[in-house]
Structure formats: structure tokens, C-alpha cells
Protein backbone atom coordinates (compact mmCIF):
# COMPACT_ATOMS: atom_id res chain seq x y z
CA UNK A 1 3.79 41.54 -22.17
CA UNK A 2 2.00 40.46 -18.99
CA UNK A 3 3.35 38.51 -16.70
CA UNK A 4 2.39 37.47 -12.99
CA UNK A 5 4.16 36.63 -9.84
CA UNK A 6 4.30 32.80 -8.35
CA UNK A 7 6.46 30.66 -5.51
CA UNK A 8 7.55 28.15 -5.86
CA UNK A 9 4.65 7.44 5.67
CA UNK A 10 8.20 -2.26 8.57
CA UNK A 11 5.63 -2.79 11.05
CA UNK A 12 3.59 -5.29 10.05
CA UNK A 13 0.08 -5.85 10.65
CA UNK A 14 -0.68 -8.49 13.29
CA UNK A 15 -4.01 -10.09 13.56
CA UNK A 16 -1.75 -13.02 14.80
CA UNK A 17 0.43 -11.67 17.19
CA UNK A 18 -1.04 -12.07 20.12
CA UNK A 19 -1.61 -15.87 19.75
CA UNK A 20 1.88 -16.07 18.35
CA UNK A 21 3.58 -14.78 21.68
CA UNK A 22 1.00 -16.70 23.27
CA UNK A 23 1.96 -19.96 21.37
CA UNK A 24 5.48 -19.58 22.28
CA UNK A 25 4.67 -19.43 25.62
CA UNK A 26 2.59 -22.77 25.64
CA UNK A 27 4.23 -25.81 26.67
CA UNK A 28 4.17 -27.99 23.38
CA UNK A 29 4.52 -31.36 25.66
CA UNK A 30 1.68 -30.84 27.65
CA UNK A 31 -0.47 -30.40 24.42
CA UNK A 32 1.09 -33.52 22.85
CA UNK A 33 0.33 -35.34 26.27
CA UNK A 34 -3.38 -33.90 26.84
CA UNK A 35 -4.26 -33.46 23.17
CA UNK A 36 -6.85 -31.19 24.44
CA UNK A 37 -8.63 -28.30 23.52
CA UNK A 38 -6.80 -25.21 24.93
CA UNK A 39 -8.26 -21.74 25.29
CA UNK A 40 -6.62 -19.25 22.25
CA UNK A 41 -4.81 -16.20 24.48
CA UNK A 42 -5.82 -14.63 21.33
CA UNK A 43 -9.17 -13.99 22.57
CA UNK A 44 -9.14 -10.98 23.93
CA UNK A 45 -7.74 -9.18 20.45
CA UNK A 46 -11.12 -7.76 18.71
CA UNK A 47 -9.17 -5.10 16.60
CA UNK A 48 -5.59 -5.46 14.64
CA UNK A 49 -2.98 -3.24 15.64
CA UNK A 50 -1.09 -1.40 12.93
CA UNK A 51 3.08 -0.60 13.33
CA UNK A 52 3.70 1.48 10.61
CA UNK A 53 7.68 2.67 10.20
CA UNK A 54 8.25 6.49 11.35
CA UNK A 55 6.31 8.60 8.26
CA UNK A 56 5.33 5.64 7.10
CA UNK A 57 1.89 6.31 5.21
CA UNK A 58 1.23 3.14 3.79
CA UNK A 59 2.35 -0.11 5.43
CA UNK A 60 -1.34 -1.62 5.47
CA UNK A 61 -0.47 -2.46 2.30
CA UNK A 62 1.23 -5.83 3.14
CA UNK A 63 -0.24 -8.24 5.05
CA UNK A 64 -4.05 -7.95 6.16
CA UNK A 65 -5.66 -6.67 3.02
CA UNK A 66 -3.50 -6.02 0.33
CA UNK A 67 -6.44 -5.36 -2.02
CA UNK A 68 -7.18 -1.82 -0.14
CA UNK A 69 -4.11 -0.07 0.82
CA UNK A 70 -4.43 2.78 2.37
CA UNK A 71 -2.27 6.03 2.59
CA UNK A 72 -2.97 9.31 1.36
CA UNK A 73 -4.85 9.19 -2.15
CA UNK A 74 -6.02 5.20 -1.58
CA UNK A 75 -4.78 3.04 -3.97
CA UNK A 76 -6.01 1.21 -6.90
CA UNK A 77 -4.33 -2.94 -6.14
CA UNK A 78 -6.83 -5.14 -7.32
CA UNK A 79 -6.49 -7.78 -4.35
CA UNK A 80 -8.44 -11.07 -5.11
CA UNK A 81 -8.96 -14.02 -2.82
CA UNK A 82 -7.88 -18.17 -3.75
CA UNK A 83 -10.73 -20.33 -2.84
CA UNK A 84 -7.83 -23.27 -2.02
CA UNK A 85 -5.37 -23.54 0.58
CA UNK A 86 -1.82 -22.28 -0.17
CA UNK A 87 0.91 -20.01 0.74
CA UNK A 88 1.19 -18.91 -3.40
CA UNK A 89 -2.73 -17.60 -3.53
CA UNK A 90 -4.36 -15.45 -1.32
CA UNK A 91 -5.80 -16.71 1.95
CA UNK A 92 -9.38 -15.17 2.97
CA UNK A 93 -11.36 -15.56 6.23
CA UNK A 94 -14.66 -14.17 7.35
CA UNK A 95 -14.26 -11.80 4.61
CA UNK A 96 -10.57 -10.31 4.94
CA UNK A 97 -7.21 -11.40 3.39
CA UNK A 98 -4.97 -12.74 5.87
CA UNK A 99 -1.41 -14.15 5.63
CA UNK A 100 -0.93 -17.87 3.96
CA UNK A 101 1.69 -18.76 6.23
CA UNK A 102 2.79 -17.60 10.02
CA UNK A 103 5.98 -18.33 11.15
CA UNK A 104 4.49 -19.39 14.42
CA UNK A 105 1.15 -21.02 13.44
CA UNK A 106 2.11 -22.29 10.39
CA UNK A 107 0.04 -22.76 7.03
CA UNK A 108 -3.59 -21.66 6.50
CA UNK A 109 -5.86 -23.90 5.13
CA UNK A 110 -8.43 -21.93 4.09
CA UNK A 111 -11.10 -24.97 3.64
CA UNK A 112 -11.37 -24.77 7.51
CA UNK A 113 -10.07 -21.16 8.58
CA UNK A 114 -7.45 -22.80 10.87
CA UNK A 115 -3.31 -22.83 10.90
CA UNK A 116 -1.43 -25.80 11.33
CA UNK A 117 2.13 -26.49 12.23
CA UNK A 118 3.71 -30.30 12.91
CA UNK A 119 4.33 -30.45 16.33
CA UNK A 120 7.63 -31.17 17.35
CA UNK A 121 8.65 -33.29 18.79
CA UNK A 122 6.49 -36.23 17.97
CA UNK A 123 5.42 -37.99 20.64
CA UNK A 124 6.78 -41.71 20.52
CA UNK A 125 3.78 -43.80 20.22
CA UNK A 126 2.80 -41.43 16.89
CA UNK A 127 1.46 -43.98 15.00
CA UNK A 128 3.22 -45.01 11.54
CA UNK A 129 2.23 -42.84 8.56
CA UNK A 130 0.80 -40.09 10.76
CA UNK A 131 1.47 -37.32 11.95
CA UNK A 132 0.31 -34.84 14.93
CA UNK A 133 -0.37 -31.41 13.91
CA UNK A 134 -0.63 -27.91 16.54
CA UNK A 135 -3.96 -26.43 15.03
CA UNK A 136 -4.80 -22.79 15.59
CA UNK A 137 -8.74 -22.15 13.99
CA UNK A 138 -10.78 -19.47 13.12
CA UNK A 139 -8.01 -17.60 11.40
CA UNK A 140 -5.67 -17.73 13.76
CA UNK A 141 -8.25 -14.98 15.55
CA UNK A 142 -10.52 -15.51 18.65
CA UNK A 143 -9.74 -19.47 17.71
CA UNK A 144 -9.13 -22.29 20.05
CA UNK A 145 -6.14 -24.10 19.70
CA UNK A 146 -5.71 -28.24 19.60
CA UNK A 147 -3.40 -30.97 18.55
CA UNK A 148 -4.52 -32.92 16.03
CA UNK A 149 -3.31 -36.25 14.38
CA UNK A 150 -3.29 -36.84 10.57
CA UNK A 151 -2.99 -38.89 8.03
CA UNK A 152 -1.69 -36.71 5.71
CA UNK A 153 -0.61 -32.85 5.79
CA UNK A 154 -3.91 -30.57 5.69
CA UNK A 155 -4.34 -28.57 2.25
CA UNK A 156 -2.01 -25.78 1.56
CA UNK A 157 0.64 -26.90 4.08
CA UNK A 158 4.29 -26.95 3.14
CA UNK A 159 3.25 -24.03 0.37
CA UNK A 160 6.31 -21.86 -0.38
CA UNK A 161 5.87 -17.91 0.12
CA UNK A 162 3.49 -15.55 -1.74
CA UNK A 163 6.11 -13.49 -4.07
CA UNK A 164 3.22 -10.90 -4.09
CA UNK A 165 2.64 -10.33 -0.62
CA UNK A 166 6.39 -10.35 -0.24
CA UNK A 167 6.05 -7.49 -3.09
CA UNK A 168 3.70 -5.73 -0.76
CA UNK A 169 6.06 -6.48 2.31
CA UNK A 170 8.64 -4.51 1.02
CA UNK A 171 6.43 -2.05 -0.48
CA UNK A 172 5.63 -1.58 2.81
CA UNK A 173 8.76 -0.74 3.94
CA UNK A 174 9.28 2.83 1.68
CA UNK A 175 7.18 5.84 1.59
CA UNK A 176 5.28 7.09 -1.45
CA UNK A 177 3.93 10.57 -0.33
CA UNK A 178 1.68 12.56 -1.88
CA UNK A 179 2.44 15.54 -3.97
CA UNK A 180 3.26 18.97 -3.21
CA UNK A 181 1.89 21.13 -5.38
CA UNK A 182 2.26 25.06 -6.37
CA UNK A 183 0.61 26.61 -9.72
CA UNK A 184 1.07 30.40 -10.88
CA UNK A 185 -0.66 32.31 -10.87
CA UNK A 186 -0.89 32.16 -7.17
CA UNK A 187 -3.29 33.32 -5.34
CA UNK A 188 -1.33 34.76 -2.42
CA UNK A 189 0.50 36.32 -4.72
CA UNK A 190 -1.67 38.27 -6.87
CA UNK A 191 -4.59 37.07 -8.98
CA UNK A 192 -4.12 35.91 -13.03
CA UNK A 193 -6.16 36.79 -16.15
CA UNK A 194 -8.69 35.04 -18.49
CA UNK A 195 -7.03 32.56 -21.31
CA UNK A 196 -3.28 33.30 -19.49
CA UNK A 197 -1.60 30.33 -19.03
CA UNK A 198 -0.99 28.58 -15.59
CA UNK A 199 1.96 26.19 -14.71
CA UNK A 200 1.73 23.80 -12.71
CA UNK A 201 4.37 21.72 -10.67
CA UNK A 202 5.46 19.55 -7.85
CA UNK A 203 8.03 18.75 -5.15
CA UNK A 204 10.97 16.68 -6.85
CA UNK A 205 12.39 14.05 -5.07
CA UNK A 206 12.44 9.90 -4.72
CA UNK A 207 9.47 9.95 -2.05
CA UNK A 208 7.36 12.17 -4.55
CA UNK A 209 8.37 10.76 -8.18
CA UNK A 210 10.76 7.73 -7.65
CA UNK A 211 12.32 5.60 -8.83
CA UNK A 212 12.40 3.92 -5.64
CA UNK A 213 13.73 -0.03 -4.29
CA UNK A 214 13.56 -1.98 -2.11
CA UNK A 215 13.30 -5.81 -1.16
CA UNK A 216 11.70 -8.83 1.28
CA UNK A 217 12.90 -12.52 1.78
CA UNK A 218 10.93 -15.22 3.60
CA UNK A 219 12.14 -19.06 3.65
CA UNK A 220 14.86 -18.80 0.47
CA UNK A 221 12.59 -16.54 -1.54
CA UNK A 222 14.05 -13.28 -2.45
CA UNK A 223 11.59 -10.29 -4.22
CA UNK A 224 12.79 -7.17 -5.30
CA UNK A 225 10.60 -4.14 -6.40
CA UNK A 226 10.84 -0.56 -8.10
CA UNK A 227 8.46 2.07 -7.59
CA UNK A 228 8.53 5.23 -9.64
CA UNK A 229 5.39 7.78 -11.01
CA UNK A 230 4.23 6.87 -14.61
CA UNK A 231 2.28 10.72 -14.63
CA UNK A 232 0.61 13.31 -12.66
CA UNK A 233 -2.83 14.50 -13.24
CA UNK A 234 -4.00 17.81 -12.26
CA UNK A 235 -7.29 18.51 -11.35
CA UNK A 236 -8.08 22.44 -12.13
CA UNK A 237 -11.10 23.12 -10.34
CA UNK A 238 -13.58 24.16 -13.51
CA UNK A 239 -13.60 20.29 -14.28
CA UNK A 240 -11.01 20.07 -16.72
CA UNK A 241 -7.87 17.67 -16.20
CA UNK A 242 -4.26 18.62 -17.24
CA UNK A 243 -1.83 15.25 -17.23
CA UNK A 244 2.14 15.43 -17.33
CA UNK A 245 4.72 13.39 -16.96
CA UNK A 246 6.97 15.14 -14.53
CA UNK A 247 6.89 17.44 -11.54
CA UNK A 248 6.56 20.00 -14.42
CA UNK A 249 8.71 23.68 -13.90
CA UNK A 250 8.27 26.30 -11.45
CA UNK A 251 7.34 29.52 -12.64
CA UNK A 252 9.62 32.49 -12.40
CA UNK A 253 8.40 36.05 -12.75
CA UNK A 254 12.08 37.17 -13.93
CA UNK A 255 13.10 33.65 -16.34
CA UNK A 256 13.07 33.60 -20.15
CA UNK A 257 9.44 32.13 -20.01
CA UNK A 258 7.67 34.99 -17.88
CA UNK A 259 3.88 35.05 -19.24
CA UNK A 260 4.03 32.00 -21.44
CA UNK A 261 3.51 28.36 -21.33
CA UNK A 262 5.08 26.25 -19.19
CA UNK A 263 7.87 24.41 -20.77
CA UNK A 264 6.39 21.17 -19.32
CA UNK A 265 3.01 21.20 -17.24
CA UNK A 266 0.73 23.99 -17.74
CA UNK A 267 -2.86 24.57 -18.14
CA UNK A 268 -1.79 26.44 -21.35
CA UNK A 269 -5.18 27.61 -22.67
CA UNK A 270 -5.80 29.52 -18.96
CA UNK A 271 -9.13 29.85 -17.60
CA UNK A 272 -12.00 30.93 -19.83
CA UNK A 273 -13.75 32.68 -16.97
CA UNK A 274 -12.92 34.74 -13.96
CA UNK A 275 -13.45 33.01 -10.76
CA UNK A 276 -11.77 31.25 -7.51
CA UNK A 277 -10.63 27.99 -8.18
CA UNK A 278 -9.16 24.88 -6.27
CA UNK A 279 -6.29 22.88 -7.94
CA UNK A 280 -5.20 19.57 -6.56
CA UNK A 281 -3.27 16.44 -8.04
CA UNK A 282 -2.79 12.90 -7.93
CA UNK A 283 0.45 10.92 -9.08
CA UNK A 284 0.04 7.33 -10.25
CA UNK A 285 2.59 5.34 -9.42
CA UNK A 286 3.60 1.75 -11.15
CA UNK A 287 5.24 -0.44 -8.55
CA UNK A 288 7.12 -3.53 -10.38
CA UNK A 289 8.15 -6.50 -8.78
CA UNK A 290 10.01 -9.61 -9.01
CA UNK A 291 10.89 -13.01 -7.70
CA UNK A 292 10.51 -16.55 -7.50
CA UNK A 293 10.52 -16.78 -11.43
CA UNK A 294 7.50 -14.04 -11.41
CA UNK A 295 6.84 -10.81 -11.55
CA UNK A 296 3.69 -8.18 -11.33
CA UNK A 297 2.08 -4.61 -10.68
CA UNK A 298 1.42 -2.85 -7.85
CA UNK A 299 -0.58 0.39 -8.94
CA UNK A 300 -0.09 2.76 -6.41
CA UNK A 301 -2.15 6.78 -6.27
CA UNK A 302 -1.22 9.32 -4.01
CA UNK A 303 -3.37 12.62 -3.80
CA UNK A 304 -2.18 16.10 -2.99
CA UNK A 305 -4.09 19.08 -0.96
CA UNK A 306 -5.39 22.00 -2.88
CA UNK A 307 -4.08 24.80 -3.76
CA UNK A 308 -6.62 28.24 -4.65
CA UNK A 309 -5.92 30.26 -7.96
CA UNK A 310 -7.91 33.64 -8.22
CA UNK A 311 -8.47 34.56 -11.65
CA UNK A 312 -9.70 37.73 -13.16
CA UNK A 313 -11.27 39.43 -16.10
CA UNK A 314 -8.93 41.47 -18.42
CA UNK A 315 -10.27 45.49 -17.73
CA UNK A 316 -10.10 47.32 -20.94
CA UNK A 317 -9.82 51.36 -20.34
CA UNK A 318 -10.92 53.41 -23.25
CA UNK A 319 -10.83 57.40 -23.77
């Protein structure tokens, strides 16, 4: 019988936060009093800053653009934009997603590109049925920011949380790494022969397969998700593509299976031809959530390194 030897990423995104801290810093009387136009502090912020958690690959997830997350292997979320104001669609301006509501600045209104918040207090001589609004334009991002009086609240204000970007918040907030992969043959270890079969497998474990929770809550609303790997797919390097539905088994030169197929994931038909080849994965991950009398999907890939397998022609000897 031949056999062959083998081994076994909440920080938060804040395009705001520098004309949050300076908002909090701005006397609120003296813009009631002046109802001027005062310079944004946020001027001087031309890129975002990202806080990820410690190993935290993907917290771009939530907040900024949650239709291109990044982390290793990209991600496949769909994202979409709501042409109205409101804190349950999607809020775009100048071409990225940005949150629907700021604790600080208040509701987007994504007819105009600016944030509002009521000011408080009102100042007495408000006149009946109106109201004065702090205003914070351009997306809350190199923006001026004024006090404005209305007669009614400005589209979109009031709107209660997104339960998807709260979704994406706490997706945020876990790590979904990428696989660690091993095949046998190995070749470190030795090469493997012609139509042999080759195993496959990964690193168990909740950050590599799931099932993983966790949660967010902003203003009352509560969303919980799970995130667990619906199958790995293998890439074998000749252009063929092995999927499973676990980490698969590692291979032992010495176990009950020595020189046959994988119990689980294996490339069971082996290579038709000698060569060097490159074997990688990529686990796709469902991410389920729920709240606020809904629930979704968050598909979710992560991609592994390579690994090399040498392979080699079977040498007949004859007398």
C-alpha cells in the first residue's frame, strides 16, 4: 500500500468625529443668539480614521461603507443606498454610505447632505409652531455648521435605528479570520503520486468556522447576530475546485486511513499529472441577524494563504 507523510481581526469608523468633539465644545447659546454661520472644526479631516479592536480584521464593516467590507478574503454584502432621508435606509453622500443618525449631529437628511439636531434649549421668542434646528452640512464632513428655524422637522429626522447597520455594528465587534490550511501530501514533507488522493483541512475553532454571537443596541433597539461557515472551497492549483463542509481531517501517516481518501475533504481523484502546485481556500460564512421585528444576511468570505504540494510520476522498474 502506499502511503505518504503530512502535518498537520469596536472601533468605529468616524468621518464625524472630529466635528462631534468639536460640537460639544461649541457654545449652543451663542449659536441660538447669533444664528450665524460658524466655521465646521471638521475641516481639517480629509481622510477617516479607522479603530479597529486588537486582531480585529474587519470592523470597516459597520459604519462608513457597509457594502465593501474589508478583511482578509473581501466580502460579498451587497450594500445599496435609499434615495430618501431616514435612519431605517441607507444614507449616501458624495458617493459613500455614511451613518443615518449621529448621536451628536443628529439625523441625515440625505435630500441636502446635512445633519440636524433641535437645539436645546429653545430660545424664548421661538416662534409658535417652529422650531430651531443645529444644522451640520455636507455630510457632516468639511461642512459649515448653522442654526436654522423650521416649520416642520427636515426629512428623515426622528427615524429610529438601522437594524442592519446595527447588524454590521456588532459584526464588527468579532473576528472572522481566514483559514489555516494544511493538505497531504505535503510538500515539506515529501512529494505525492499521480491519481493518489490528497486531504485537505483547516484550523478548527469559533474564529475559523463559528458559530459565533454577538449583539448592538442604539436608542431601545436591540439586534442580535450569529455567524458560522456554511462551506469551504478549496482551490487546487490545476483549476479544479474541491468544496466541503467542515475543516475536513488531518492526515495521519500511522491512522486506519493511511493512503486513502479522506473521510471528509479530499481531492480524492489526486492529480492527473506530476507537477508543483499551489492550494489555497476560502470559507463562506452566513452571518444572520435579528431585531426590531426583522431580520437578514450578512455574507461574509475569508481567504487563506497557499500552501505548495509537489507531485510526482509513479516510476515503474522492470527486469
Amino acid at each position: 500500500m502506499l502511503t505518504w507523510g503530512g502535518r498537520a481581526a469596536p472601533g468605529r469608523t468616524t468621518r464625524v468625529g472630529a466635528a462631534r468633539r468639536a460640537l460639544g465644545g461649541v457654545g449652543l447659546a451663542l449659536l441660538l443668539a447669533a444664528a450665524a454661520t460658524v466655521p465646521a472644526v471638521a475641516a481639517g479631516r480629509a481622510d477617516p480614521g479607522v479603530d479597529c479592536p486588537p486582531g480585529q480584521p474587519d470592523c470597516s464593516v459597520w459604519d462608513d461603507d457597509p457594502g465593501t467590507p474589508g478583511g482578509p478574503g473581501g466580502g460579498d454584502t451587497g450594500g445599496g443606498g435609499d434615495s430618501g432621508g431616514g435612519g431605517a435606509g441607507k444614507c449616501q453622500w458624495n458617493g459613500r454610505t455614511i451613518p443615518c443618525y449621529d448621536d451628536l449631529l443628529g439625523w441625515f437628511n440625505n435630500g441636502d447632505g446635512c445633519y440636524y439636531k433641535l437645539a436645546q434649549p429653545q430660545p424664548a421668542n421661538t416662534p409658535p409652531g417652529q422650531q430651531w434646528y443645529v444644522r451640520t452640512c455636507n455630510g457632516g464632513d468639511l461642512g459649515d455648521q448653522t442654526t436654522v428655524l423650521r416649520d416642520s422637522p427636515p426629512p428623515g429626522f426622528g427615524a429610529p435605528p438601522d437594524p442592519e447597520e446595527l447588524a454590521r455594528r456588532a459584526l464588527a465587534s468579532i473576528r472572522l479570520l481566514p483559514p489555516r490550511v494544511a493538505v497531504a501530501p505535503r510538500k515539506s514533507k515529501g512529494p505525492g503520486l499521480v491519481g493518489l488522493p490528497v486531504w485537505m483541512w483547516a484550523s478548527r475553532g469559533e474564529n475559523y468556522f463559528g458559530p459565533l454571537h454577538a449583539d448592538a443596541e442604539d436608542r431601545g433597539l436591540r439586534v442580535v447576530i450569529e455567524a458560522k461557515v456554511d462551506r469551504i472551497v478549496w482551490s487546487m492549483g490545476n483549476g479544479r475546485k474541491v468544496t466541503c463542509t467542515g475543516p475536513g481531517t488531518p492526515y495521519s501517516a500511522t491512522g486506519a486511513r493511511a493512503g486513502r481518501t479522506s473521510p471528509d475533504c479530499g481531492y480524492h481523484t489526486g492529480y492527473p499529472k506530476a507537477g508543483t502546485y499551489r492550494v489555497s481556500a476560502v470559507t463562506y460564512w452566513t452571518v444572520t441577524w435579528s431585531g426590531g421585528g426583522q431580520r437578514g444576511e450578512i455574507p461574509q468570505t475569508r481567504a487563506s494563504g497557499t500552501v505548495p504540494i509537489q507531485i510526482n510520476e509513479l516510476q515503474v522498474v522492470t527486469r
